[in-house]
Protein backbone atom coordinates (compact mmCIF):
# COMPACT_ATOMS: atom_id res chain seq x y z
CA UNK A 1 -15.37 -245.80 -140.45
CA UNK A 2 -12.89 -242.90 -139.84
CA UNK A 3 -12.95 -239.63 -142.27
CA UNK A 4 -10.06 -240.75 -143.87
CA UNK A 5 -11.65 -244.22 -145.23
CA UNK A 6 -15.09 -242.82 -145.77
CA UNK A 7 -13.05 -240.36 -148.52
CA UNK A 8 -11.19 -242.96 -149.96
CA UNK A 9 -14.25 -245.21 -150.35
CA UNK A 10 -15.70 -242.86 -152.03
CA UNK A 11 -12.58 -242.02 -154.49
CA UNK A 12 -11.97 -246.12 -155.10
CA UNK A 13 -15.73 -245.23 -156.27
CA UNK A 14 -15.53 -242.44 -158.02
CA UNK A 15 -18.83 -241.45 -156.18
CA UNK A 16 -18.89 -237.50 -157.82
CA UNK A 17 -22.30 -236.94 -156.70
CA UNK A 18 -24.21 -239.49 -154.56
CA UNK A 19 -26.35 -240.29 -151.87
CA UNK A 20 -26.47 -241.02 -148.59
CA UNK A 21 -28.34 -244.35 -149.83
CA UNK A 22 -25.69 -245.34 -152.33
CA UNK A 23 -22.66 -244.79 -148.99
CA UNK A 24 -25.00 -247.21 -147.27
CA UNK A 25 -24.92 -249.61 -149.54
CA UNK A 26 -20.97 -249.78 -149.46
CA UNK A 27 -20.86 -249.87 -146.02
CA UNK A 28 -22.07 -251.61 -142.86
CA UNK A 29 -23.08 -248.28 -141.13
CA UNK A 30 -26.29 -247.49 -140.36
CA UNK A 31 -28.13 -244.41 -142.13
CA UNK A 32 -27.56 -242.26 -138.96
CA UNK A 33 -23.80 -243.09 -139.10
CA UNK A 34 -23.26 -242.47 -142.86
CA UNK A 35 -25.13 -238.88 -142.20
CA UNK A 36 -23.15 -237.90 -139.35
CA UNK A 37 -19.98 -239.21 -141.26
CA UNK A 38 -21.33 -237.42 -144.85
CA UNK A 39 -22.07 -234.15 -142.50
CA UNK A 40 -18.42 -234.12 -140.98
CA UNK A 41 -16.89 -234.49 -144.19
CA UNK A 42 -18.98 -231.36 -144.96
CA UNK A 43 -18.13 -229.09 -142.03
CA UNK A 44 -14.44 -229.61 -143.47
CA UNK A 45 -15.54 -228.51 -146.68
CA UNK A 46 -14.95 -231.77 -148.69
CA UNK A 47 -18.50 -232.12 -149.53
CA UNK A 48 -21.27 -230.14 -150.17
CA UNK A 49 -24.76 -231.00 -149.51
CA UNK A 50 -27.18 -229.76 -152.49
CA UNK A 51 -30.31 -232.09 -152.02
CA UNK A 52 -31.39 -233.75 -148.82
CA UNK A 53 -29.51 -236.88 -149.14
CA UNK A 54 -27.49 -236.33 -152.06
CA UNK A 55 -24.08 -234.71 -151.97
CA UNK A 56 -20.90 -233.27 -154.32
CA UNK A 57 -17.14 -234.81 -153.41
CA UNK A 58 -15.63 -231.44 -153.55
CA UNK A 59 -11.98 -233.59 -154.01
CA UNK A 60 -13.34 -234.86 -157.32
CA UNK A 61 -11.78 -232.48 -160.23
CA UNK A 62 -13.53 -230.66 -162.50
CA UNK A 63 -17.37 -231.36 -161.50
CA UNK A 64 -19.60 -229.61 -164.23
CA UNK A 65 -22.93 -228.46 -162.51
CA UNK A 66 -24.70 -230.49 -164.87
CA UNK A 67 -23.99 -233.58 -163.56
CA UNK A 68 -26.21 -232.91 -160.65
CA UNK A 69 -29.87 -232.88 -162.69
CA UNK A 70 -30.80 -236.57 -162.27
CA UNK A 71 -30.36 -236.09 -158.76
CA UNK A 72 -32.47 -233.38 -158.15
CA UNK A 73 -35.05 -234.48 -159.84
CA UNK A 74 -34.93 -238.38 -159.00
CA UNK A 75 -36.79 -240.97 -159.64
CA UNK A 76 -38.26 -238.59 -162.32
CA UNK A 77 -36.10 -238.96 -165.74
CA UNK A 78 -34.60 -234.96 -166.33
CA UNK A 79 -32.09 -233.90 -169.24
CA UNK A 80 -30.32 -230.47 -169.99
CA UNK A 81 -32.52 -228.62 -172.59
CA UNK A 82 -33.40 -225.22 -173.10
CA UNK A 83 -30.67 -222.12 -173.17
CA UNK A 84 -28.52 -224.60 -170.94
CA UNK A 85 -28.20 -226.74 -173.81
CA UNK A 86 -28.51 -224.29 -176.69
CA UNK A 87 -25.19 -222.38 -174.98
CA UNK A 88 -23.52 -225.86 -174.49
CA UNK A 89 -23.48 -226.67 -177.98
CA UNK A 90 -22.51 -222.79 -179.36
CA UNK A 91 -25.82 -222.14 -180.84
CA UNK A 92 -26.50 -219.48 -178.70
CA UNK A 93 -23.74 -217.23 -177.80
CA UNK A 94 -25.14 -216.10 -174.28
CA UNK A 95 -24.42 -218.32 -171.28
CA UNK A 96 -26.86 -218.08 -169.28
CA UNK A 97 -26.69 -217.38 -165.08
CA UNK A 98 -29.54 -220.11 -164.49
CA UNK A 99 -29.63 -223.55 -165.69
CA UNK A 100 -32.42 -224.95 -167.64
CA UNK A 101 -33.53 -229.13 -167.65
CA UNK A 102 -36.64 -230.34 -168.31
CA UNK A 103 -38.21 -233.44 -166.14
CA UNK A 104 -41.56 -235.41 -165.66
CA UNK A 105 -41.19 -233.65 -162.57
CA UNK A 106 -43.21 -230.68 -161.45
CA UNK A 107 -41.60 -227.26 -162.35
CA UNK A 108 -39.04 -225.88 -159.68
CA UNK A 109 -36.39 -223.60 -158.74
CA UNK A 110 -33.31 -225.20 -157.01
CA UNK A 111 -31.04 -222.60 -155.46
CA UNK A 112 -27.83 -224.75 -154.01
CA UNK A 113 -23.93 -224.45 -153.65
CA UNK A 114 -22.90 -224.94 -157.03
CA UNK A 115 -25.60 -223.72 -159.00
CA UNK A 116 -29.25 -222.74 -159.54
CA UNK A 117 -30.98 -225.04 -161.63
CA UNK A 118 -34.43 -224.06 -163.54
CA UNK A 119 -36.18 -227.03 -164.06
CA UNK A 120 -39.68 -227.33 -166.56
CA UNK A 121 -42.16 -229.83 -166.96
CA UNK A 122 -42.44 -231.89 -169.81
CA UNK A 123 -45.42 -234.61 -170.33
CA UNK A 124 -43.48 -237.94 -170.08
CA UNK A 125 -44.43 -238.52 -173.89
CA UNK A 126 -41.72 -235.40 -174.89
CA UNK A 127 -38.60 -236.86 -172.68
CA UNK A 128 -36.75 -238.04 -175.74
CA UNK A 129 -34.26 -236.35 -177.85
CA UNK A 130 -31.32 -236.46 -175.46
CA UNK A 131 -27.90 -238.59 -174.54
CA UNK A 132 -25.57 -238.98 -172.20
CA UNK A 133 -22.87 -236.48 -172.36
CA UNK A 134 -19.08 -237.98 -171.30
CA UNK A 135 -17.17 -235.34 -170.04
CA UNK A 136 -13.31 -236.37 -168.94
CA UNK A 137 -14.84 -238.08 -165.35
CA UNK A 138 -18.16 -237.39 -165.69
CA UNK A 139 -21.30 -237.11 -167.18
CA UNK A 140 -24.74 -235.41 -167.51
CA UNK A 141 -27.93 -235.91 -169.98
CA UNK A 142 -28.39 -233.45 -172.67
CA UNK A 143 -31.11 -232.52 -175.34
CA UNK A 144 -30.14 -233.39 -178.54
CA UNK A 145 -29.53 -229.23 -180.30
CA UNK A 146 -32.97 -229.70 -182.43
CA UNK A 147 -34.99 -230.93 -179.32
CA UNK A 148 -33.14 -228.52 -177.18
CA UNK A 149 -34.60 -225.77 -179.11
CA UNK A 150 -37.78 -227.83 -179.76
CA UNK A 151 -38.27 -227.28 -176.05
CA UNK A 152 -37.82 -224.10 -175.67
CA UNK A 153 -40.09 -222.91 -178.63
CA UNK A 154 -42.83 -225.84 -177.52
CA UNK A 155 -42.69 -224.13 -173.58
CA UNK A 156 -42.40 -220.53 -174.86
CA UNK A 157 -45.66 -221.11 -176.76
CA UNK A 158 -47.60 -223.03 -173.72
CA UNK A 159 -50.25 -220.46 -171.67
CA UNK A 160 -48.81 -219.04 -169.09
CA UNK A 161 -45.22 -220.38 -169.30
CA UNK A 162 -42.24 -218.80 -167.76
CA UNK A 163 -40.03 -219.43 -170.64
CA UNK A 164 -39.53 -217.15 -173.33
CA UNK A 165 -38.00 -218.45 -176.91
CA UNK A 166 -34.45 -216.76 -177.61
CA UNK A 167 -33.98 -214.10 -179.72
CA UNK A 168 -31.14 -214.66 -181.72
CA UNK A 169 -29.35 -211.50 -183.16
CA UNK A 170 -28.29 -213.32 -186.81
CA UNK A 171 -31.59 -214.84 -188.13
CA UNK A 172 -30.16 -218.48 -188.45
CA UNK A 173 -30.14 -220.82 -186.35
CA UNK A 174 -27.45 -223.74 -187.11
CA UNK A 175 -29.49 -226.76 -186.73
CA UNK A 176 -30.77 -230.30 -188.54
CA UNK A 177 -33.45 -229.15 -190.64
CA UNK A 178 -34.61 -232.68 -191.66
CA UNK A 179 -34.07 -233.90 -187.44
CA UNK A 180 -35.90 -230.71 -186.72
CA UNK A 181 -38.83 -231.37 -189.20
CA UNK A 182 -39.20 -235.00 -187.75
CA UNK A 183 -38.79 -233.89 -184.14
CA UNK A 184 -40.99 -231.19 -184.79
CA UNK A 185 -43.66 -233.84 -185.92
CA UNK A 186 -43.67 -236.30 -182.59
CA UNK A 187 -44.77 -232.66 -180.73
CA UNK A 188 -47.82 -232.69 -182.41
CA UNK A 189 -48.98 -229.04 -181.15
CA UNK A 190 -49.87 -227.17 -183.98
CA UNK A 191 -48.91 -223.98 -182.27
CA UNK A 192 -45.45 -225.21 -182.38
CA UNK A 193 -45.77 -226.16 -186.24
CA UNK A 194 -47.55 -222.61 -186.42
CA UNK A 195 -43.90 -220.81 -185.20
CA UNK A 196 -41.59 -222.97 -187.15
CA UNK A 197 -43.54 -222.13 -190.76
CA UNK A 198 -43.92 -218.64 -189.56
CA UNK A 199 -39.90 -218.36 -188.83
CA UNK A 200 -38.99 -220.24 -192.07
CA UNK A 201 -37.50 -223.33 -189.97
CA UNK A 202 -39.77 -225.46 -191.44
């Protein structure tokens, strides 16, 4: 398969992000053909790797770096949470540099082309409170605002975490006080109820 058909298979596809696996499964070539094909592509600056195995189709427009999560994380479930999410939705007025997802997966840093990604473990019983956000081509999984900041406060308050909760400069926060009170409740770490009295969200 020349350049020039590998790139329109992927556009027919609308392959964004993707694999080596999922080019392989398109195609007749082998894995060590796809890779070469994938890594040529690259060298021309058409793609850019960002995982072993998983790449970004440069061509595609408009490619939010939220999109690549799953993948970095996969087969562990992941979502946008934290600041990421908090700044996504306005409730926070700082974007931050570094962006935050949580995932069964162990914590990590991921440094790569198009962003560094933060990512924080979450006990597979707390990977709820999210949906899939469509964006004009894409998409990408996002905490819903209350669990957003439900897991930032819930990781800000766990020993020895990394995370530290927001301080906002006005005092209130704009969320669902009765979703936050209910989310709130499926945490079950008093610690967490503990904050939410203390700060009057509850």
């Amino acid at each position: 398969m020349s350049a020039t058909e590998l790139l329109k298979l992927l556009e027919t596809h609308k392959l964004r992000i993707f694999t080596t696996g999922d080019v392989i499964s398109l195609t007749n070539m082998t894995q060590t053909a796809v890779t070469q094909s994938l890594y040529r592509l690259a060298k021309q600056g058409m793609l850019v790797r960002i995982k072993r195995g998983v790449w970004v189709n440069k061509l595609m427009d408009n490619i939010n770096p939220f999109e690549a999560v799953p993948y970095l994380t996969a087969p562990w479930p992941a979502y946008m949470s934290l600041h990421s999410a908090l700044a996504d939705y306005g409730i926070i007025a700082e974007i931050p540099h570094i962006i935050y997802a949580v995932s069964t997966h162990i914590p990590r840093n991921v440094s790569t082309p198009i962003g560094t990604f933060h990512i924080h473990h979450l006990n597979k019983r707390l990977i709820w409170g999210y949906e899939v956000k469509q964006l004009s081509s894409g998409s990408y999984p996002i905490a819903d605002p209350e669990k957003a900041f439900l897991d930032l406060a819930y990781l800000s308050l766990v020993p020895r975490s990394p995370i530290q909760m927001v301080h906002k400069r006005s005092k209130k926060w704009e969320l669902n006080p009765g979703k936050l009170k209910e989310y709130a409740k499926r945490f079950e770490y008093p610690p967490l109820t503990r904050y939410l009295e203390k700060t009057g969200l509850l």
